[in-house]
PDB file of N, CA and C in Angstrom:
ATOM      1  N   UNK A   1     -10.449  31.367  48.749  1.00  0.00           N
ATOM      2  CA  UNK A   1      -9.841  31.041  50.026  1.00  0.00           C
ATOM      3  C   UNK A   1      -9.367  29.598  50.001  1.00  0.00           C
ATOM      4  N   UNK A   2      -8.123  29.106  50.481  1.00  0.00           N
ATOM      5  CA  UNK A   2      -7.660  27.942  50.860  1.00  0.00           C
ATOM      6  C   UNK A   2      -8.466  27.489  51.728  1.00  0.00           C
ATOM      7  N   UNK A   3      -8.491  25.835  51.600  1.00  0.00           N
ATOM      8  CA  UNK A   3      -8.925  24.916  52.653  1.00  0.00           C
ATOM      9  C   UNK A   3      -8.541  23.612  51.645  1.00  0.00           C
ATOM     10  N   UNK A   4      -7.213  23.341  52.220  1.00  0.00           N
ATOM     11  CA  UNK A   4      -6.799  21.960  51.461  1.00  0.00           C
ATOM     12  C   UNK A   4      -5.718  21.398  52.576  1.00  0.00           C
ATOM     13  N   UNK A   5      -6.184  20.294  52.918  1.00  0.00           N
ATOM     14  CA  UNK A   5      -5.276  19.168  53.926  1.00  0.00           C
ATOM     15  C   UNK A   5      -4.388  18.354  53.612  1.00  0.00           C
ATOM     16  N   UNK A   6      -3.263  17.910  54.020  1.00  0.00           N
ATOM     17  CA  UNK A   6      -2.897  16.613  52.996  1.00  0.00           C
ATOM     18  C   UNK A   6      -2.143  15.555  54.825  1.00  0.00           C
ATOM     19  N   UNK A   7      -2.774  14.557  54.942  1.00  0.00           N
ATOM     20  CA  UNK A   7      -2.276  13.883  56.006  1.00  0.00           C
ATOM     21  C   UNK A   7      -2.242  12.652  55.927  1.00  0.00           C
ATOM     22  N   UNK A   8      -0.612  11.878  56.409  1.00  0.00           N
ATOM     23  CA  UNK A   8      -0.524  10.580  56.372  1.00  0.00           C
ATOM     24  C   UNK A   8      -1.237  10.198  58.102  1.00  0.00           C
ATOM     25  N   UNK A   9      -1.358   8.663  58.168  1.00  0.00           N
ATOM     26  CA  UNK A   9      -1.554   8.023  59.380  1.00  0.00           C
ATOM     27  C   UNK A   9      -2.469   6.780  59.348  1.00  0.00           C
ATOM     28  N   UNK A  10      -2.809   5.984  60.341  1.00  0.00           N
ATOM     29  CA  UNK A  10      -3.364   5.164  60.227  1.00  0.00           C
ATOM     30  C   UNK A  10      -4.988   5.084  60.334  1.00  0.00           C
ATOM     31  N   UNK A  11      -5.720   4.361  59.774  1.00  0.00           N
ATOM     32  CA  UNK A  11      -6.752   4.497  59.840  1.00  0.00           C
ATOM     33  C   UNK A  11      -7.341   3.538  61.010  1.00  0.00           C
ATOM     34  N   UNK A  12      -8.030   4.001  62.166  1.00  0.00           N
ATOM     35  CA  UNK A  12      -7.992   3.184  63.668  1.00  0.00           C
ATOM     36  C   UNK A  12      -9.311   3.204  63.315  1.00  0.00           C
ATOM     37  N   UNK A  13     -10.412   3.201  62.861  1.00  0.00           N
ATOM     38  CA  UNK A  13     -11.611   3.136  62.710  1.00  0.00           C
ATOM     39  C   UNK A  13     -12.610   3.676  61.434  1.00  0.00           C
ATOM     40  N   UNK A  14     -13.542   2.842  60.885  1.00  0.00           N
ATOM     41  CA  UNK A  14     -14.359   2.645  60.237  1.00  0.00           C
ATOM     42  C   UNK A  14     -15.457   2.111  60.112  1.00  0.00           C
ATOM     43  N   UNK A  15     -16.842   3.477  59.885  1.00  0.00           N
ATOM     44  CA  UNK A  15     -18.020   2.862  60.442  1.00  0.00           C
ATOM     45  C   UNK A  15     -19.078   2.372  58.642  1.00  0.00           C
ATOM     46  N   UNK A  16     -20.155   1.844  58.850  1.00  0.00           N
ATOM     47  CA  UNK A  16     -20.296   0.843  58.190  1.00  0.00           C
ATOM     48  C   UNK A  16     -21.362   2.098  56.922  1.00  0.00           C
ATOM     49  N   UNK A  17     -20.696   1.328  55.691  1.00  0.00           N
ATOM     50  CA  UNK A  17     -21.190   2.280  54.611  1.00  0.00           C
ATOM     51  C   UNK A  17     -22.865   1.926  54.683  1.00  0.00           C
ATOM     52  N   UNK A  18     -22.851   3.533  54.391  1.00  0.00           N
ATOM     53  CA  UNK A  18     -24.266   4.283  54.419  1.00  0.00           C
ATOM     54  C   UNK A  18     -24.778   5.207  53.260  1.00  0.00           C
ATOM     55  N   UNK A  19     -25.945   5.577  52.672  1.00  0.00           N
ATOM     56  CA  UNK A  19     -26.346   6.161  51.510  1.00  0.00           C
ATOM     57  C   UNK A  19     -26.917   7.514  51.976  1.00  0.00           C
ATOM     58  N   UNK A  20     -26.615   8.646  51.040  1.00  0.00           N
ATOM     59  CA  UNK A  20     -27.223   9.680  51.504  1.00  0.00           C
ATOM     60  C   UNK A  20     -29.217   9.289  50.713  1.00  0.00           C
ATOM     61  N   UNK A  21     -30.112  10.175  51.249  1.00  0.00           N
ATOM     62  CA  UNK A  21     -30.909  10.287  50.526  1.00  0.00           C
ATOM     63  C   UNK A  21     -30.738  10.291  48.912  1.00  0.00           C
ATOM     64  N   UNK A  22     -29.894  11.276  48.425  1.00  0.00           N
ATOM     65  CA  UNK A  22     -29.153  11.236  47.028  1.00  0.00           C
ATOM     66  C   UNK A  22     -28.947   9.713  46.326  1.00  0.00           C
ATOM     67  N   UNK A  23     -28.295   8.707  46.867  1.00  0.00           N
ATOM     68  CA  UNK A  23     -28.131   7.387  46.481  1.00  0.00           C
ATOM     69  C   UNK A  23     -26.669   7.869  46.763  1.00  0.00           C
ATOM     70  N   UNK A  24     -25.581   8.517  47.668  1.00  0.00           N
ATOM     71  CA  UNK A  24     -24.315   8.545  47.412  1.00  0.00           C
ATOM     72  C   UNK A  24     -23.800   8.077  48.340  1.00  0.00           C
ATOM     73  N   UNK A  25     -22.773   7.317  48.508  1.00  0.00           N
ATOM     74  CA  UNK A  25     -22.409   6.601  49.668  1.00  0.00           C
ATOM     75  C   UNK A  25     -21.463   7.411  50.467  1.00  0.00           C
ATOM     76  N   UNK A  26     -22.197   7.152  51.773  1.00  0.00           N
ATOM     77  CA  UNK A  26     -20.482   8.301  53.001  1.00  0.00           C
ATOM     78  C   UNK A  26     -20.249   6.752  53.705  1.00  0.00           C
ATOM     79  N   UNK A  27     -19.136   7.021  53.893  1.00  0.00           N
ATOM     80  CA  UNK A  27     -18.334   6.523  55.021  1.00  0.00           C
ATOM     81  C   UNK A  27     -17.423   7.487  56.016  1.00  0.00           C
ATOM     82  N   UNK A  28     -17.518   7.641  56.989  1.00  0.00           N
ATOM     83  CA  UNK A  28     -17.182   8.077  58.409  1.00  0.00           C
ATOM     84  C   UNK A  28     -16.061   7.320  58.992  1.00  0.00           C
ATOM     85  N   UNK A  29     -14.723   7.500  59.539  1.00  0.00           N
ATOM     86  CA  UNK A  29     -13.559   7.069  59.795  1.00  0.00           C
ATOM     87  C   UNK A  29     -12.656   8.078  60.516  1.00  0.00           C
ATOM     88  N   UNK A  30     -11.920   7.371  61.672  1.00  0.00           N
ATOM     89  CA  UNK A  30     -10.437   8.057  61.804  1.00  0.00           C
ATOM     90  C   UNK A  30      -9.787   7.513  61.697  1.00  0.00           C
ATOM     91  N   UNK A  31      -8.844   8.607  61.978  1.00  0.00           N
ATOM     92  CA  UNK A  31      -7.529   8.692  61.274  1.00  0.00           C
ATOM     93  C   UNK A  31      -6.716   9.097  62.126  1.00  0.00           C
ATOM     94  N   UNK A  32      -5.355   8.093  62.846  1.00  0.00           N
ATOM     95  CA  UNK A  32      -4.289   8.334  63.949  1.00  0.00           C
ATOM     96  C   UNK A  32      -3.261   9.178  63.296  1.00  0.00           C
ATOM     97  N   UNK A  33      -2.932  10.297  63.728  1.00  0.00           N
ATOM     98  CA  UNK A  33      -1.693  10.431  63.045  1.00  0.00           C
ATOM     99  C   UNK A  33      -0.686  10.515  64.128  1.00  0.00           C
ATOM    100  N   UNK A  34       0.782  10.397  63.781  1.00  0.00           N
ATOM    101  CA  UNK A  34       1.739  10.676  64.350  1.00  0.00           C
ATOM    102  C   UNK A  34       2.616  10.976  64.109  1.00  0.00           C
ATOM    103  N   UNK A  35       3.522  11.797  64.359  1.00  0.00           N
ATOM    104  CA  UNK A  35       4.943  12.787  63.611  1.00  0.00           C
ATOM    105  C   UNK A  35       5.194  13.785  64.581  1.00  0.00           C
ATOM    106  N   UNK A  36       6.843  13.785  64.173  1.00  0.00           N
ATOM    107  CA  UNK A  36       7.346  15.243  64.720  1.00  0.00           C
ATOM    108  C   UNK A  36       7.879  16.272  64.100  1.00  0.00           C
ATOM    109  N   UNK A  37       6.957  17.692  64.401  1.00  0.00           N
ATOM    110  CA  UNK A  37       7.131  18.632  63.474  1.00  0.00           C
ATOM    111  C   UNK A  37       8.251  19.682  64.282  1.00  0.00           C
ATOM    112  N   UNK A  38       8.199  20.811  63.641  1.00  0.00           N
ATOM    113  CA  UNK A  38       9.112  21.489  64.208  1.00  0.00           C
ATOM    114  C   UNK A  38       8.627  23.043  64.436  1.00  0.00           C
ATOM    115  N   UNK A  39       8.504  23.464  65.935  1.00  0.00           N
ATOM    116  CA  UNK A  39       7.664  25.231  65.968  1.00  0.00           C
ATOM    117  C   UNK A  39       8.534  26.145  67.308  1.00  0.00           C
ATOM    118  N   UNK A  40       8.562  26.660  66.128  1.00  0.00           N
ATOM    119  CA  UNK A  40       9.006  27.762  67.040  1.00  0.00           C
ATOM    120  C   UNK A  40      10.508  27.697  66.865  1.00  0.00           C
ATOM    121  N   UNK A  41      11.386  26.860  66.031  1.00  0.00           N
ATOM    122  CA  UNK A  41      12.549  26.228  65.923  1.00  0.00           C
ATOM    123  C   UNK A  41      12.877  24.982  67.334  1.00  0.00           C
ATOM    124  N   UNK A  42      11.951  24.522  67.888  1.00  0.00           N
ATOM    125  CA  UNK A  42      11.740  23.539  68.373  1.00  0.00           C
ATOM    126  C   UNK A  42      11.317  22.232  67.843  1.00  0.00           C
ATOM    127  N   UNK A  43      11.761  20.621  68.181  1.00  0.00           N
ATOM    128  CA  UNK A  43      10.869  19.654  67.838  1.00  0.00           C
ATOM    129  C   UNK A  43       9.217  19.715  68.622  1.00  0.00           C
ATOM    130  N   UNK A  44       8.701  18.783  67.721  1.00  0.00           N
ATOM    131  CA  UNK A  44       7.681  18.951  69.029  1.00  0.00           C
ATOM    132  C   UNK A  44       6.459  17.742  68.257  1.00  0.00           C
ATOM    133  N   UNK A  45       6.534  16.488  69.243  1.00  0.00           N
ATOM    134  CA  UNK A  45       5.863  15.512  68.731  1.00  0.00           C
ATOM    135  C   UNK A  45       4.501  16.317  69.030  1.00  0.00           C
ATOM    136  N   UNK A  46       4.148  15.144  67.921  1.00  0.00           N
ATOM    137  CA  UNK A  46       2.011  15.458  67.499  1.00  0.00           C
ATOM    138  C   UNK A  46       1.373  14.146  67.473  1.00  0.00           C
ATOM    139  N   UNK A  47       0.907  14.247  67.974  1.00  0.00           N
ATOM    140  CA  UNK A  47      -0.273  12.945  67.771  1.00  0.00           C
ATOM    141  C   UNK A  47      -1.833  13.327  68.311  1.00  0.00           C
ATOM    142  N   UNK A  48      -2.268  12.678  67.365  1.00  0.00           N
ATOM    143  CA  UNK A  48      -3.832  13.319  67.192  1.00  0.00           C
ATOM    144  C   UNK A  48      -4.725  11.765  66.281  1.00  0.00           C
ATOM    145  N   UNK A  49      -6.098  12.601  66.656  1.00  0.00           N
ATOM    146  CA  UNK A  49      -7.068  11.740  65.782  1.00  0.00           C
ATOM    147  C   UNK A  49      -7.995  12.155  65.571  1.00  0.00           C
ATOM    148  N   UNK A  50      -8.152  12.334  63.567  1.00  0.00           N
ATOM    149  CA  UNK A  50      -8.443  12.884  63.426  1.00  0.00           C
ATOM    150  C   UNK A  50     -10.205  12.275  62.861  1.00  0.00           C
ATOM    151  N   UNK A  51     -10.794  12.733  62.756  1.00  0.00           N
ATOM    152  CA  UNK A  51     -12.260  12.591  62.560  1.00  0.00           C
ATOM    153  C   UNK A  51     -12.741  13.143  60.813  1.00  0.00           C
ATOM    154  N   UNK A  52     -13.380  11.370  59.895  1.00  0.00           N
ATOM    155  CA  UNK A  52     -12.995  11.936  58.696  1.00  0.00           C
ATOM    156  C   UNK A  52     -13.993  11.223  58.053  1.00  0.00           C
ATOM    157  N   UNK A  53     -14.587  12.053  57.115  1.00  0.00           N
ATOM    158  CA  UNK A  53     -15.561  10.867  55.968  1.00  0.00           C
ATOM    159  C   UNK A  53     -15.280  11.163  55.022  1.00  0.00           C
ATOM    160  N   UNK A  54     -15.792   9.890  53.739  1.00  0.00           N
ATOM    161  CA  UNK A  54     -15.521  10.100  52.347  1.00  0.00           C
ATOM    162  C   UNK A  54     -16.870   9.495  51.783  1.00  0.00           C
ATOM    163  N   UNK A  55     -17.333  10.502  50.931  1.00  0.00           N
ATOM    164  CA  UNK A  55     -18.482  10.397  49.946  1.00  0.00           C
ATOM    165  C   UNK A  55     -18.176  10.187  48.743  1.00  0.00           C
ATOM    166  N   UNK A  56     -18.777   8.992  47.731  1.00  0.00           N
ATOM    167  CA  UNK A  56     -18.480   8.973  46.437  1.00  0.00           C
ATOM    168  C   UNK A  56     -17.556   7.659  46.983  1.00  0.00           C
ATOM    169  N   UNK A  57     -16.757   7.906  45.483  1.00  0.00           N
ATOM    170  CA  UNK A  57     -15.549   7.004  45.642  1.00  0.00           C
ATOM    171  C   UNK A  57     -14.435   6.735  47.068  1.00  0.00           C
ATOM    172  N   UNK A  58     -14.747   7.843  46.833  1.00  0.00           N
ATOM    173  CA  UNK A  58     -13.780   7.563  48.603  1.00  0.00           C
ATOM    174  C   UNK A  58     -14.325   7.118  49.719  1.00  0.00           C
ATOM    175  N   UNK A  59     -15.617   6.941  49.697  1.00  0.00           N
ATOM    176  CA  UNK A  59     -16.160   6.014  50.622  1.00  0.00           C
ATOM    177  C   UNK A  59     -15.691   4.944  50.168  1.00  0.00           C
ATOM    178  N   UNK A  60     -16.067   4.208  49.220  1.00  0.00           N
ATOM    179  CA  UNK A  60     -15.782   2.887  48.858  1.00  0.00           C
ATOM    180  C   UNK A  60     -14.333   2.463  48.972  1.00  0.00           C
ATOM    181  N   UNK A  61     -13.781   3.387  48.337  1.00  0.00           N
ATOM    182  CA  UNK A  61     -12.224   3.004  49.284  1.00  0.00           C
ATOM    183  C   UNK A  61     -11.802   2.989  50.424  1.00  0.00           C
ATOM    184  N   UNK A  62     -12.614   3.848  51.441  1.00  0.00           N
ATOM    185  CA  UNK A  62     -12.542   3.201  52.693  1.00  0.00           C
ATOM    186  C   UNK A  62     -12.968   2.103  53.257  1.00  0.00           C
ATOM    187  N   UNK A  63     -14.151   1.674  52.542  1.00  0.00           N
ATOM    188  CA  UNK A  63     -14.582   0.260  52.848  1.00  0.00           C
ATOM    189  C   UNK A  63     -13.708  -0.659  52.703  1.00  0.00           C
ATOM    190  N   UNK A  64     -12.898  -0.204  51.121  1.00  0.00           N
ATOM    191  CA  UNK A  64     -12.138  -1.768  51.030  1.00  0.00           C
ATOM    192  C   UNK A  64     -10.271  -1.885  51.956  1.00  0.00           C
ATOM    193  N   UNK A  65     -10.555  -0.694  52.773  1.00  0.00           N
ATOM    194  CA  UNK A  65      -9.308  -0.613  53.571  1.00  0.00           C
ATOM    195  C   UNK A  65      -9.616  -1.818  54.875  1.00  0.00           C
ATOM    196  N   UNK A  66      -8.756  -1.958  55.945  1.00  0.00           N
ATOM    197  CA  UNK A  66      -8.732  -2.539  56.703  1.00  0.00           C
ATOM    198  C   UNK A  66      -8.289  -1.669  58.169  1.00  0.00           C
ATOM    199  N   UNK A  67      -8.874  -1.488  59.273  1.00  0.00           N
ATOM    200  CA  UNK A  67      -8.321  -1.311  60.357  1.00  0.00           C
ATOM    201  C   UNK A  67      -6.811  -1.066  60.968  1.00  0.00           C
ATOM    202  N   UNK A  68      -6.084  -0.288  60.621  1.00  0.00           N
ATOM    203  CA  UNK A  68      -4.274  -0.141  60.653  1.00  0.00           C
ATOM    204  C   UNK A  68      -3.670  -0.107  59.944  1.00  0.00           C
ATOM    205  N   UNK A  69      -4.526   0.436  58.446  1.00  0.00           N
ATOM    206  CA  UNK A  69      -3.931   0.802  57.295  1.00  0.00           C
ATOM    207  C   UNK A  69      -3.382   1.748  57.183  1.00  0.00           C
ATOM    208  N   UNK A  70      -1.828   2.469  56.874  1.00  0.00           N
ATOM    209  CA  UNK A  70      -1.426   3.080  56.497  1.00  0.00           C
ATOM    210  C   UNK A  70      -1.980   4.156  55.334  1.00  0.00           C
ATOM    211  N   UNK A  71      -2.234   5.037  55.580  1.00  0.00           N
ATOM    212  CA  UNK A  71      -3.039   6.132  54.308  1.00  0.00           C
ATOM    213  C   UNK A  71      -2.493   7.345  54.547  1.00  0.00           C
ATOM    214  N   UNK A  72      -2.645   7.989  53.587  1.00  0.00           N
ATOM    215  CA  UNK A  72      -2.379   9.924  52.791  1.00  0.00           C
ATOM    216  C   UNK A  72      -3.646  10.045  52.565  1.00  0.00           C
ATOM    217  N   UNK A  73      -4.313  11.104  52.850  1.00  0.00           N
ATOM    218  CA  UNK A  73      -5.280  11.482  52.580  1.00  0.00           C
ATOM    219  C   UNK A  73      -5.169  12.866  51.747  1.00  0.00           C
ATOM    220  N   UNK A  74      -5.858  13.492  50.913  1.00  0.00           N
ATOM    221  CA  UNK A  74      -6.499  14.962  50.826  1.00  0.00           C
ATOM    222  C   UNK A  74      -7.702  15.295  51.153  1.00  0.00           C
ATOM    223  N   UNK A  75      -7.869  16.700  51.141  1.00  0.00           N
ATOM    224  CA  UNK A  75      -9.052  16.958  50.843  1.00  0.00           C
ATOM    225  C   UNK A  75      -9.173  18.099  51.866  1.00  0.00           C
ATOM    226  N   UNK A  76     -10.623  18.506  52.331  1.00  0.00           N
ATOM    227  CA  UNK A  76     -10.929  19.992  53.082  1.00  0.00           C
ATOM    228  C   UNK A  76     -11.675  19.571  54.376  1.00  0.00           C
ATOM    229  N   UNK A  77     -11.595  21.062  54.906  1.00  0.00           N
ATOM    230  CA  UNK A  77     -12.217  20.384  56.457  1.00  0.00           C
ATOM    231  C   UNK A  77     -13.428  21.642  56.488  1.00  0.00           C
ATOM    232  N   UNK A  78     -14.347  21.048  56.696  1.00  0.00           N
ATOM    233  CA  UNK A  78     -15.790  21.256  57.163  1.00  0.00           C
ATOM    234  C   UNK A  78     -16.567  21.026  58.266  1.00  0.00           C
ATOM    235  N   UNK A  79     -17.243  22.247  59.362  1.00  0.00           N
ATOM    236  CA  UNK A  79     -17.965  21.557  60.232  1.00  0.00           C
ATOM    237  C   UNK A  79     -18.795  20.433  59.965  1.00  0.00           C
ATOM    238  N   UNK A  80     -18.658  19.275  61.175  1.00  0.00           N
ATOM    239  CA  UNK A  80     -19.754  18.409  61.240  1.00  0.00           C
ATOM    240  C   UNK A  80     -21.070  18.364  60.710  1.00  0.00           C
ATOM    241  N   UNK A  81     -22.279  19.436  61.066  1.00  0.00           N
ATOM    242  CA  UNK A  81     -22.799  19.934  60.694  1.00  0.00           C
ATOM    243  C   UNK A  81     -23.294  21.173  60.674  1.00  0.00           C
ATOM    244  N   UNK A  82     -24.767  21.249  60.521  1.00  0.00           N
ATOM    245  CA  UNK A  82     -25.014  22.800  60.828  1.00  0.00           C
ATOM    246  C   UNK A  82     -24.931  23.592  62.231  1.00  0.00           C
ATOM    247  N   UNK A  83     -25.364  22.472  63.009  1.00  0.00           N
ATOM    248  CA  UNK A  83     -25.478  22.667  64.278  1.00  0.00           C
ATOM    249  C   UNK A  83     -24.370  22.599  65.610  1.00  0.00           C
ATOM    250  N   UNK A  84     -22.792  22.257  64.467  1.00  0.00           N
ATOM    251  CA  UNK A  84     -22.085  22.073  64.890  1.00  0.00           C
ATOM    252  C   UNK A  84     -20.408  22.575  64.722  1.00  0.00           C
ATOM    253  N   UNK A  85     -19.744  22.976  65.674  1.00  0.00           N
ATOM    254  CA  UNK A  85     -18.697  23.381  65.239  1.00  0.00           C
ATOM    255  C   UNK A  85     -17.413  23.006  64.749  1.00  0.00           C
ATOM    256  N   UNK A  86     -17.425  20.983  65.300  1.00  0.00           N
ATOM    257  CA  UNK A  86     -16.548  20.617  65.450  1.00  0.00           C
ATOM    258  C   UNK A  86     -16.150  19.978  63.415  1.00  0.00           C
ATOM    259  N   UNK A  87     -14.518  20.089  63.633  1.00  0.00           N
ATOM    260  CA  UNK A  87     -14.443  19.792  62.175  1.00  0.00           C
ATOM    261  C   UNK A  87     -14.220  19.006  62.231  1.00  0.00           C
ATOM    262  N   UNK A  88     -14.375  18.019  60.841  1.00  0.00           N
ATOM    263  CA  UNK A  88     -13.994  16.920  59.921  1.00  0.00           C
ATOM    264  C   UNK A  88     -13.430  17.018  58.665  1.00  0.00           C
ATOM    265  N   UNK A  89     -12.462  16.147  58.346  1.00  0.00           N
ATOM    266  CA  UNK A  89     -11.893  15.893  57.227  1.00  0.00           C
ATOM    267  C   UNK A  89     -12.645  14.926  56.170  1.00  0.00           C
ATOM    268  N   UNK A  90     -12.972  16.122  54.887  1.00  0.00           N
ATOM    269  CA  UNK A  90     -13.654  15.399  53.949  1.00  0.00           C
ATOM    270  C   UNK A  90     -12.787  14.758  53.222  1.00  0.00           C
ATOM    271  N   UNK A  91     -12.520  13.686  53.261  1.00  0.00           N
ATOM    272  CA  UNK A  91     -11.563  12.953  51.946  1.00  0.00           C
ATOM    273  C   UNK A  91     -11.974  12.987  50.781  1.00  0.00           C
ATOM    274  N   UNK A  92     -11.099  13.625  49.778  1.00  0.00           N
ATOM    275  CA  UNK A  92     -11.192  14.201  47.792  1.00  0.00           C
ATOM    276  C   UNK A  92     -10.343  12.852  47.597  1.00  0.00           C
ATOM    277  N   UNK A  93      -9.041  12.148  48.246  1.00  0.00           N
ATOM    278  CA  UNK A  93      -8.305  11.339  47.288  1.00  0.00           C
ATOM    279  C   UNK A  93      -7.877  10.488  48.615  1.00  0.00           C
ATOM    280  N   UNK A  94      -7.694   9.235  48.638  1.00  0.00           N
ATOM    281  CA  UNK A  94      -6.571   8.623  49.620  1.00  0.00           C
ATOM    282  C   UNK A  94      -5.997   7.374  48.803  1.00  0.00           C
ATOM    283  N   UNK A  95      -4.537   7.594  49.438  1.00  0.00           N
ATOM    284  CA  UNK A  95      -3.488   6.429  48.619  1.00  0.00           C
ATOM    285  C   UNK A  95      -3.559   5.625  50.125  1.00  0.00           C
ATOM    286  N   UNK A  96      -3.137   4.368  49.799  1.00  0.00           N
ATOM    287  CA  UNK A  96      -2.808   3.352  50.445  1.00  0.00           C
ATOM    288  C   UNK A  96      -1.653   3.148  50.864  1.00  0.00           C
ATOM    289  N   UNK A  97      -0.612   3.271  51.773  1.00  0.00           N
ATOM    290  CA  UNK A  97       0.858   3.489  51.985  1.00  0.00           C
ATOM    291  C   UNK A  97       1.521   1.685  52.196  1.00  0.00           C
ATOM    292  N   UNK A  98       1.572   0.905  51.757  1.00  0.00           N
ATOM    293  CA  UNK A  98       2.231  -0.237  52.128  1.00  0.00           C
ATOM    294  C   UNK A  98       3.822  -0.161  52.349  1.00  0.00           C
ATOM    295  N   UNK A  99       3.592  -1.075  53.374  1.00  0.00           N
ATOM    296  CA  UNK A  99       5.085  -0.858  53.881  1.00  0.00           C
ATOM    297  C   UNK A  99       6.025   0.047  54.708  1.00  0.00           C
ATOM    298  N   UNK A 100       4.827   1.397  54.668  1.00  0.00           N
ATOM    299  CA  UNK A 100       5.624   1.960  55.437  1.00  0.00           C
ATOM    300  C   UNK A 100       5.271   1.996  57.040  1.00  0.00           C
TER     301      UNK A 100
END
């Protein structure tokens, strides 16, 4: 089964790196996006925010981002937790977008 994301936008928040029991580091972050897609053969602006962590390396690259950074993200979306329904975006890869 598919479950693969791919989203640009800014990163409006980042909370402070943390270790699992494991020794692996998460970091927890959103992510603004904004664009206009097209449904139904209509435009139709989107803006959202999205709710996202990265374990491993991609934590650490979120650390070394800054507050209104431009980013692409990948990766899959998974409930919060067990007890919970709401999803999050696990980040597998994020590029850094300068300039745009």
């Amino acid at each position: 089964m598919l479950n693969r994301i791919e989203l640009t936008g800014h990163l409006i928040e980042r909370l402070a790196l943390r270790y699992t029991p494991a020794g692996v580091p998460v970091t927890e972050c959103r992510i603004r996006h904004e664009s206009e897609q097209v449904e139904a053969g209509s435009p139709r602006r989107v803006e959202c925010e999205v709710p996202a962590i990265g374990l491993g390396d991609p934590a650490k690259w979120l650390q070394a981002a800054t507050t209104g950074s431009e980013v692409r993200v990948t990766g899959f979306l998974a409930a919060k937790s067990r007890n919970s329904k709401q999803l999050v975006l696990h980040i597998e890869h994020i590029e850094f977008l300068e300039g745009n």
